[in-house]
Structure formats: C-alpha cells, structure tokens
C-alpha atoms as a PDB file:
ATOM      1  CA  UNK A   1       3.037  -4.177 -13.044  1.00  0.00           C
ATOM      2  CA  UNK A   2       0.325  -5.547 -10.499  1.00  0.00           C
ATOM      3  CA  UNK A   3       1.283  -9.186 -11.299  1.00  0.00           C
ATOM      4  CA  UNK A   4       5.129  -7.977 -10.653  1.00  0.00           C
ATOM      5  CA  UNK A   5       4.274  -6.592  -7.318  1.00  0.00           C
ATOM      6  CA  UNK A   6       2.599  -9.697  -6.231  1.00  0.00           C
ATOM      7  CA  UNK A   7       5.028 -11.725  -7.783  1.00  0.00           C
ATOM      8  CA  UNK A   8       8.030 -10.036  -5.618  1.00  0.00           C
ATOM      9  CA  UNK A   9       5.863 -10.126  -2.135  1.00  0.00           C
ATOM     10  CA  UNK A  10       5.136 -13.758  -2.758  1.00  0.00           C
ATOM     11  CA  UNK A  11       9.119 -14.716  -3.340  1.00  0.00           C
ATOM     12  CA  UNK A  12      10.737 -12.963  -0.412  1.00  0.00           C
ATOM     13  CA  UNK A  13       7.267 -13.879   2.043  1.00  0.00           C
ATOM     14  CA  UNK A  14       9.224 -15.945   4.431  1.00  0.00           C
ATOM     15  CA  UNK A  15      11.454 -13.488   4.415  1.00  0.00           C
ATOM     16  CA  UNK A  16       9.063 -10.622   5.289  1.00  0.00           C
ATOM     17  CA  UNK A  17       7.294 -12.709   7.875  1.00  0.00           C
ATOM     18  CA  UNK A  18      10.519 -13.671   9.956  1.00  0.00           C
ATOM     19  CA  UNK A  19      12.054 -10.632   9.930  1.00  0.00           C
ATOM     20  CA  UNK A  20      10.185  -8.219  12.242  1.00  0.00           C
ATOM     21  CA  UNK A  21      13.246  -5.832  13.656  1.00  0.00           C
ATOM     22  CA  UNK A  22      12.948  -4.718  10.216  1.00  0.00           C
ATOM     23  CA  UNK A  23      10.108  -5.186   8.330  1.00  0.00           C
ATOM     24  CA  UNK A  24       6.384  -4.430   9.886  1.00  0.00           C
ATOM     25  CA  UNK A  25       2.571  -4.806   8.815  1.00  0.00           C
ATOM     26  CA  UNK A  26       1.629  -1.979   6.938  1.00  0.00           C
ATOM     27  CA  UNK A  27       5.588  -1.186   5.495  1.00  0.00           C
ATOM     28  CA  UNK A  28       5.220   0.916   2.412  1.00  0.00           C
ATOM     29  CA  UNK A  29       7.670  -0.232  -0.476  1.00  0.00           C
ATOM     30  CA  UNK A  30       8.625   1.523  -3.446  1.00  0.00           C
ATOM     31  CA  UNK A  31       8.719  -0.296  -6.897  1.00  0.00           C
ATOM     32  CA  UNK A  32      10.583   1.643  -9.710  1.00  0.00           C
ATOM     33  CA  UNK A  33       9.559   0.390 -13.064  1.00  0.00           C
ATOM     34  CA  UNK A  34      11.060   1.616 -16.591  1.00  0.00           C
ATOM     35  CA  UNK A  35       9.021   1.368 -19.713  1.00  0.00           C
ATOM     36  CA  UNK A  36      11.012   0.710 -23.017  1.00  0.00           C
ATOM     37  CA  UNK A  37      10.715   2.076 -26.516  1.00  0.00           C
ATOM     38  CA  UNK A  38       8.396  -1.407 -27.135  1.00  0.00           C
ATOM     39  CA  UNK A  39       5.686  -0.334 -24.168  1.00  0.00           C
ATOM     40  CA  UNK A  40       7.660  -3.417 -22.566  1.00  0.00           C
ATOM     41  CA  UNK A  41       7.755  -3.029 -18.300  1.00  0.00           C
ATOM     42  CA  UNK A  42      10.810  -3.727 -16.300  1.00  0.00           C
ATOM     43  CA  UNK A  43      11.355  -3.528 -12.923  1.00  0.00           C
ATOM     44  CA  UNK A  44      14.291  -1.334 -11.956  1.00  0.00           C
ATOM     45  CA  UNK A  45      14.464  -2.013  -8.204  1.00  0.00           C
ATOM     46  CA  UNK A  46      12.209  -2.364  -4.888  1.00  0.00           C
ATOM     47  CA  UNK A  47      12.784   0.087  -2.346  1.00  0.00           C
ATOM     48  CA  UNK A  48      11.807  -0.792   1.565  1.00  0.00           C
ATOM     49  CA  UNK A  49      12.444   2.776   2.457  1.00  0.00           C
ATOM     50  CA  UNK A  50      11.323   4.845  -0.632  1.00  0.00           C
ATOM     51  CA  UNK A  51      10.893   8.971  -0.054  1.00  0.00           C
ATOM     52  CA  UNK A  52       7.643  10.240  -0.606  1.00  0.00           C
ATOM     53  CA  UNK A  53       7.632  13.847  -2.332  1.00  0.00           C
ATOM     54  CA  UNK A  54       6.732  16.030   0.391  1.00  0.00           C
ATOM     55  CA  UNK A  55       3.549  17.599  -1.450  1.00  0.00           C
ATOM     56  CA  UNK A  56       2.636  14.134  -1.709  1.00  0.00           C
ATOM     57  CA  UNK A  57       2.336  13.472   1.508  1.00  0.00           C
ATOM     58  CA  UNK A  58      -0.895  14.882   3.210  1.00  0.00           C
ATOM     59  CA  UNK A  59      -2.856  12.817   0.208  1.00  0.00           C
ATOM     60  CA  UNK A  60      -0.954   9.797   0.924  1.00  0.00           C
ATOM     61  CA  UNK A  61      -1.606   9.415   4.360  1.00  0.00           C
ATOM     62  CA  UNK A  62      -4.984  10.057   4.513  1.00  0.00           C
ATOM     63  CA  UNK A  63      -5.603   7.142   1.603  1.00  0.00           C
ATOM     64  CA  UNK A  64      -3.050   4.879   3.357  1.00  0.00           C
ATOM     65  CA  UNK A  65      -5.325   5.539   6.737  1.00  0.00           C
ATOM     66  CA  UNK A  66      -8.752   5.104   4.676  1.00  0.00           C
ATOM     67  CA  UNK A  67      -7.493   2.043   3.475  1.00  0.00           C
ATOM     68  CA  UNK A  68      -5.548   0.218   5.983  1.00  0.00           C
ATOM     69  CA  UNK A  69      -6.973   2.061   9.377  1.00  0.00           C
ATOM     70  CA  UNK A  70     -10.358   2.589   8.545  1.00  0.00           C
ATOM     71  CA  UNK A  71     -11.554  -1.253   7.915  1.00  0.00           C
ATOM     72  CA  UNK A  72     -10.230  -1.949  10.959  1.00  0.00           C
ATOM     73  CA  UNK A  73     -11.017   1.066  13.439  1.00  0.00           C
ATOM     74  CA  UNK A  74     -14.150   3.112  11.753  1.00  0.00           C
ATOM     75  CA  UNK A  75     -13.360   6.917  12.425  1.00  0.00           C
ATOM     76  CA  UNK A  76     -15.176   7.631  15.566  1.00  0.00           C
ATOM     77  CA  UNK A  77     -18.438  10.575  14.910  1.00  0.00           C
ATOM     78  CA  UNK A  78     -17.007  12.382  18.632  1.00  0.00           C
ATOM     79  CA  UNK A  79     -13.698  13.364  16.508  1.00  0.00           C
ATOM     80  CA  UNK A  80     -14.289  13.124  12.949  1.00  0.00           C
ATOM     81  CA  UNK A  81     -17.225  15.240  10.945  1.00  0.00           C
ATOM     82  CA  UNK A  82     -18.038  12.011   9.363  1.00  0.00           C
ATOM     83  CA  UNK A  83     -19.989  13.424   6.123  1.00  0.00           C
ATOM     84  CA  UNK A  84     -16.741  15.701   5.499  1.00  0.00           C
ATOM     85  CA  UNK A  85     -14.866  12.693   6.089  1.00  0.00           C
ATOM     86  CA  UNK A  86     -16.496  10.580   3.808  1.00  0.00           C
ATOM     87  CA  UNK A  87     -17.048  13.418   1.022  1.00  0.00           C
ATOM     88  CA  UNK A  88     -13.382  13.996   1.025  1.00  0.00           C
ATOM     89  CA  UNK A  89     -12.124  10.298   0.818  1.00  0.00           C
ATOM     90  CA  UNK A  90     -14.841   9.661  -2.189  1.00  0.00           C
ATOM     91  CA  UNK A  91     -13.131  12.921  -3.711  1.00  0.00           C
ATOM     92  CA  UNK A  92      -9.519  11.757  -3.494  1.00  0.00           C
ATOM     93  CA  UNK A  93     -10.789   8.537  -4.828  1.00  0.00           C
ATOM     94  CA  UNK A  94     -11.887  10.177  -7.992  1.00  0.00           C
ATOM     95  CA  UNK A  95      -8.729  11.613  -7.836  1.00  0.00           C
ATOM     96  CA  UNK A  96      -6.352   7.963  -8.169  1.00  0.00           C
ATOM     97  CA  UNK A  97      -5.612   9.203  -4.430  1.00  0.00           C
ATOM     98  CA  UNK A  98      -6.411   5.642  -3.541  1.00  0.00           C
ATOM     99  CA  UNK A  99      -4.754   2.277  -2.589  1.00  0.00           C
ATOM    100  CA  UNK A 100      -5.512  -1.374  -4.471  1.00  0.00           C
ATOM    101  CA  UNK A 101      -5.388  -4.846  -2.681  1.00  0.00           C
ATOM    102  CA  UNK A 102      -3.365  -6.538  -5.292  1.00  0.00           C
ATOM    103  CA  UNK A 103      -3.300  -9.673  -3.442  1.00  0.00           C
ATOM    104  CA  UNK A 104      -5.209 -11.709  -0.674  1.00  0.00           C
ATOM    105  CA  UNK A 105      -4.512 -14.793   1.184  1.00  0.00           C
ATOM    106  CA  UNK A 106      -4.598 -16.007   4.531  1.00  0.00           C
ATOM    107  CA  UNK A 107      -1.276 -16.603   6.264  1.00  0.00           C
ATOM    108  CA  UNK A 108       0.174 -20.214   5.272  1.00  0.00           C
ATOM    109  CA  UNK A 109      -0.195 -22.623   8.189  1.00  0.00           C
ATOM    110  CA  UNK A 110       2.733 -23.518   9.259  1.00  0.00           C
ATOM    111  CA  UNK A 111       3.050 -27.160   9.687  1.00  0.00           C
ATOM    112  CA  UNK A 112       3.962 -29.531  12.475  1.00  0.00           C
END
C-alpha cells in the first residue's frame, strides 16, 4: 500500500507541481484499496477530494496540524496549554491518530 502511494505521487509529480489552480501543498487525497480472497492489494481509485466521516474529523485535523503545522510553526505557550497539548497528541498517537511521511525528496532541479 505505502509503496503504491508513493508510486502514484511520483507518476503524476509534474503534474501536481504545475497545476496550482487546483492542486495545493498540503492537499489530502484519498486512496481506496480492495483486498482479494488471496490477501492480494489493489488499488480501486485515488480521490483528490475524498469526504472525511464527520466523527472523523476533529481527530484528523488535529494530527494533520501536529504533523504538517507543527514542524513548521511550534504551537505558541500564550495560546496553547502546551503539556495538554503535547499529552493529547502522544495519546492520539497511541491511538493510529497519526500521519506517516511515506516519501522524501527535495524538489527536482529543473534544468537550464
């Protein structure tokens, strides 16, 4: 499944890079996978506007944040109770309420 993902970002890159009216940094895509009778994986179809369950929700956006956000822009100790914070993102995270990088590179320099 992970290689699949990685697999599908890689081949339609260019396309994901060039297209900004439609695709942006941080885009969420769905990936529905069907297992056969022989444990075998397929990939059904790749969503780039997949519904989230509303119950869902809540714990999906504070992971995505945590994640993606969080590396970048550390929650500030003025708005945030920070050990709360931190007690309840190592919680989720023991829950699978968490995001994996499946794949990093540098962008490709593009050449003159």
């Amino acid at each position: 499944v992970r290689r699949t993902v990685v697999q599908t970002l890689l081949a339609a890159r260019e396309t994901l890079e060039n297209n900004g009216d439609y695709y942006r940094p941080f885009q969420l895509f769905g990936y529905d996978f069907l297992i056969d009778a022989d444990l075998r994986v397929w990939l059904c179809e790749i969503n780039a506007s997949p519904a989230v369950a509303d119950a869902l929700l809540p714990g999906f956006c504070r992971a995505l944040i945590r994640e993606c956000v969080d590396p970048i822009c550390a929650p500030n100790a003025a708005f945030v109770r920070l050990a709360e914070y931190e007690a309840d993102g190592r919680a989720a995270h023991d829950r699978g309420e968490h995001f994996e990088t499946l794949f990093k590179n540098s962008k490709i320099e593009e050449s003159r």
